[in-house]
Protein backbone atom coordinates (compact mmCIF):
# COMPACT_ATOMS: atom_id res chain seq x y z
CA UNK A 1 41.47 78.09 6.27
CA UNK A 2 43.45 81.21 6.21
CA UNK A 3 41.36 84.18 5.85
CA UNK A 4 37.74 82.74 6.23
CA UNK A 5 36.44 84.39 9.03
CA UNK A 6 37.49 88.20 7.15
CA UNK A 7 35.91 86.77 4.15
CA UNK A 8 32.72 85.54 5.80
CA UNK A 9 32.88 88.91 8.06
CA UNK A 10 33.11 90.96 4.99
CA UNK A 11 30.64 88.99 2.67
CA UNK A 12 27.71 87.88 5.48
CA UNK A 13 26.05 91.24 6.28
CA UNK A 14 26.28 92.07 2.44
CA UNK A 15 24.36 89.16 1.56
CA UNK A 16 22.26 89.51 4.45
CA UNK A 17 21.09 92.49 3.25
CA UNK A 18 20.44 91.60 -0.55
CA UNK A 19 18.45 88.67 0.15
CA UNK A 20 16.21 90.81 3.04
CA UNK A 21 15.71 93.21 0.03
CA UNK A 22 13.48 91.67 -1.65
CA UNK A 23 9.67 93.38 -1.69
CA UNK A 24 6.84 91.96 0.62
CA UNK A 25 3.90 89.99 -1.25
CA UNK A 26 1.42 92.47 -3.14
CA UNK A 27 -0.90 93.25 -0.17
CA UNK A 28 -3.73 94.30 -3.31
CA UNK A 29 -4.00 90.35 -4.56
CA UNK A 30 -6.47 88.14 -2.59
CA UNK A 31 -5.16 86.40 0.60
CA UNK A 32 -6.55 82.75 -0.50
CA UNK A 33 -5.14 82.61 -3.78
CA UNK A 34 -1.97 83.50 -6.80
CA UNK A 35 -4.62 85.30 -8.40
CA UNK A 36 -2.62 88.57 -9.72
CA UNK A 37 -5.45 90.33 -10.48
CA UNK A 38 -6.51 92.86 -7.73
CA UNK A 39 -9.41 92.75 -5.33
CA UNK A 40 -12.79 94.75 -6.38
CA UNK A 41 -13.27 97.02 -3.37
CA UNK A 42 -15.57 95.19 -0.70
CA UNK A 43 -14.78 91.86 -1.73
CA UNK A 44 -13.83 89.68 0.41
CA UNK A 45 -10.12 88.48 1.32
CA UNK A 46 -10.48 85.09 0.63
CA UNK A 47 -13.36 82.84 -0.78
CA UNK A 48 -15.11 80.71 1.84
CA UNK A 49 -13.43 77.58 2.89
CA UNK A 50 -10.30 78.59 1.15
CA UNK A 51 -7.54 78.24 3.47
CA UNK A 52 -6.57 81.54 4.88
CA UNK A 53 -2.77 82.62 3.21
CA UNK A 54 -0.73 85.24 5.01
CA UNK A 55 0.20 87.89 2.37
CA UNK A 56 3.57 87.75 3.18
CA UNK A 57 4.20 83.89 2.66
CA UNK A 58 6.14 82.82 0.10
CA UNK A 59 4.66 82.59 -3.70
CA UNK A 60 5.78 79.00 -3.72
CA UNK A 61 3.16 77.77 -1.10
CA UNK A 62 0.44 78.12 -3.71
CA UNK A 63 -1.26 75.37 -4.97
CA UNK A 64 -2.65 76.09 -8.84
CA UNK A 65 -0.52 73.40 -10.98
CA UNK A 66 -0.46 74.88 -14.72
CA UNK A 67 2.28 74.15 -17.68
CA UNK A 68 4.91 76.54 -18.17
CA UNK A 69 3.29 79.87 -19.26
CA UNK A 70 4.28 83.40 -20.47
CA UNK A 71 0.65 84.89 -19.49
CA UNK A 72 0.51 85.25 -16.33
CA UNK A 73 4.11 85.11 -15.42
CA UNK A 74 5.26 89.02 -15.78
CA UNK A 75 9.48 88.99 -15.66
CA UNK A 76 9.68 91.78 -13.04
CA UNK A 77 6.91 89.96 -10.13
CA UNK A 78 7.87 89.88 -6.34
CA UNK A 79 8.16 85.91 -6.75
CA UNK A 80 11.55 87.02 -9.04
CA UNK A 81 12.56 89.03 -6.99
CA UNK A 82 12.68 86.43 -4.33
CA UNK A 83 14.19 84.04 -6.82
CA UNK A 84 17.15 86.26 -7.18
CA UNK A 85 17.80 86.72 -3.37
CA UNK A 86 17.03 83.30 -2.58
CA UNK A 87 19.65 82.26 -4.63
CA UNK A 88 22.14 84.88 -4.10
CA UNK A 89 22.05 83.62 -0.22
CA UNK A 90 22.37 80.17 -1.34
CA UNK A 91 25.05 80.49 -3.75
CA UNK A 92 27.18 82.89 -1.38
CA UNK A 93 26.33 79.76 1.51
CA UNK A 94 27.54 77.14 -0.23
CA UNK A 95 30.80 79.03 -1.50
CA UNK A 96 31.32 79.89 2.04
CA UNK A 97 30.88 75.96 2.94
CA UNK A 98 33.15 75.15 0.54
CA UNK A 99 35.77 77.73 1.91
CA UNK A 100 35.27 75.40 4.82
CA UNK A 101 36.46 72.29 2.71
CA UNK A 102 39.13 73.20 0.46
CA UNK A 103 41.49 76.01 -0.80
CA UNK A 104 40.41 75.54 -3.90
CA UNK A 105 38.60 78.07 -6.10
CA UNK A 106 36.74 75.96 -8.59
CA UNK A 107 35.29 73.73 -5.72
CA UNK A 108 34.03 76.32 -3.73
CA UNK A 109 32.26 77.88 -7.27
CA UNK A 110 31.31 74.50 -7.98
CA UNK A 111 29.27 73.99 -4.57
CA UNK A 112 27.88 77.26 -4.47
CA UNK A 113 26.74 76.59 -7.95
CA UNK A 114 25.11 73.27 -7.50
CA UNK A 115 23.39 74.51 -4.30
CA UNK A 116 21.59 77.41 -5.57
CA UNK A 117 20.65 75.89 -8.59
CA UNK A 118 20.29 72.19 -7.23
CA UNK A 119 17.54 74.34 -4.60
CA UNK A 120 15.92 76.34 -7.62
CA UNK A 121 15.40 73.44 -10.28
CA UNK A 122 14.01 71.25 -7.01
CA UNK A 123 11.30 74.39 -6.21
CA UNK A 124 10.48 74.38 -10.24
CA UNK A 125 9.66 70.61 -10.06
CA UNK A 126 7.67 70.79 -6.68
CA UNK A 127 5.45 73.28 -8.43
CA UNK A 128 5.31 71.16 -11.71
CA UNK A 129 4.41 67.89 -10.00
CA UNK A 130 1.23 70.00 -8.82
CA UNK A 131 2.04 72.25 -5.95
CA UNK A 132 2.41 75.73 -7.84
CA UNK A 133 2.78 77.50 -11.01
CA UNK A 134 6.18 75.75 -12.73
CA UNK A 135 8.16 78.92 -14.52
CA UNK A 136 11.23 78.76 -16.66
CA UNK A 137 11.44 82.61 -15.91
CA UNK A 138 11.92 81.31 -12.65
CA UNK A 139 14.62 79.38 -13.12
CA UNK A 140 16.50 82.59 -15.26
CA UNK A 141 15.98 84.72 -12.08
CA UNK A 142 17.62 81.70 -10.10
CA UNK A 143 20.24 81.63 -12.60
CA UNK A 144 21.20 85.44 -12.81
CA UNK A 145 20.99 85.38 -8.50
CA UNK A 146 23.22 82.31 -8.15
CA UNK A 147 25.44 84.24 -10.66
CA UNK A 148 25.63 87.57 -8.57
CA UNK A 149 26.31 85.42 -5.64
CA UNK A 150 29.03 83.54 -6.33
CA UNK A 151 30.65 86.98 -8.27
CA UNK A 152 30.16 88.97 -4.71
CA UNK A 153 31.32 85.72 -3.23
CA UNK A 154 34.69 85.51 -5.49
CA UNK A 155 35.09 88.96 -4.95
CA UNK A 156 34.63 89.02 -1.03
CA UNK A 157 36.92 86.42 -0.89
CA UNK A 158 39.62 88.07 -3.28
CA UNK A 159 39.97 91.19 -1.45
CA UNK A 160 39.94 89.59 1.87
CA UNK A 161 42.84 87.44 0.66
CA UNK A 162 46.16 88.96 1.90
CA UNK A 163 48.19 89.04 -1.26
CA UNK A 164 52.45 87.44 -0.08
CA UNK A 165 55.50 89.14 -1.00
């Protein structure tokens, strides 16, 4: 594969550094729950007997099953903002497997594609067979960060493609 290591030199601590960007878990919500509302001062961290959550664990790990709502489900939360990197790192991964595979362009869109969005629509129907909140806003965020992914991907891989003459 000529040219894959300057393209995965070039695009790895780029997307290394989007998908770290993303904001820690809202320290102010209680530790046992999604609950977005904050804590009254003295109250405790979690209820007892709930299982104890580390703040900075994933949003996905929670465990309130409800139908797709606009409520509760802001379009700007640090779940989306995981969403996006999540599948930024995905998308740019499987591009850079497909670079692996084949010279061609399409494919290695293609896998990158179906990766980030095969992992995002599989996290939406973990949490809507009971395991978490299901949101289509979710799955936009997904969408726009496979998007950037495979465009800094495509573009990595452009400019680290010597051009013949």
């Amino acid at each position: 594969m000529r040219g894959f290591l300057a393209r995965a030199a070039l695009a790895a601590p780029v997307l290394a550094a989007v998908a770290l960007g993303a904001p820690p878990a809202r320290a102010d919500g209680p530790a046992g729950t999604d609950d977005p509302r904050p804590r009254a001062a003295g109250a405790p961290l979690r209820a007892a007997g709930a299982p104890l959550r580390a703040t900075s664990a994933p949003v996905w790990l929670g465990s309130a099953a409800q139908p797709l709502t606009r409520g509760a489900d802001p379009w700007f939360g640090d779940d989306k903002a995981r969403h996006f990197c999540a599948s930024i790192a995905l998308a740019g991964g499987g591009y850079a497997l497909g670079a692996l595979a084949t010279d061609d362009l399409r494919a290695r869109i293609a896998l990158g594609a179906a990766l980030a969005l095969g992992a995002g629509l599989a996290k939406e129907a973990y949490d809507a067979a009971g395991h978490g909140t299901p949101s289509f806003r979710d799955l936009v965020w997904d969408a726009l960060g496979t998007t950037a992914g495979l465009g800094l991907s495509v573009w990595f891989d452009l400019a680290a493609t010597p051009i013949p003459f």
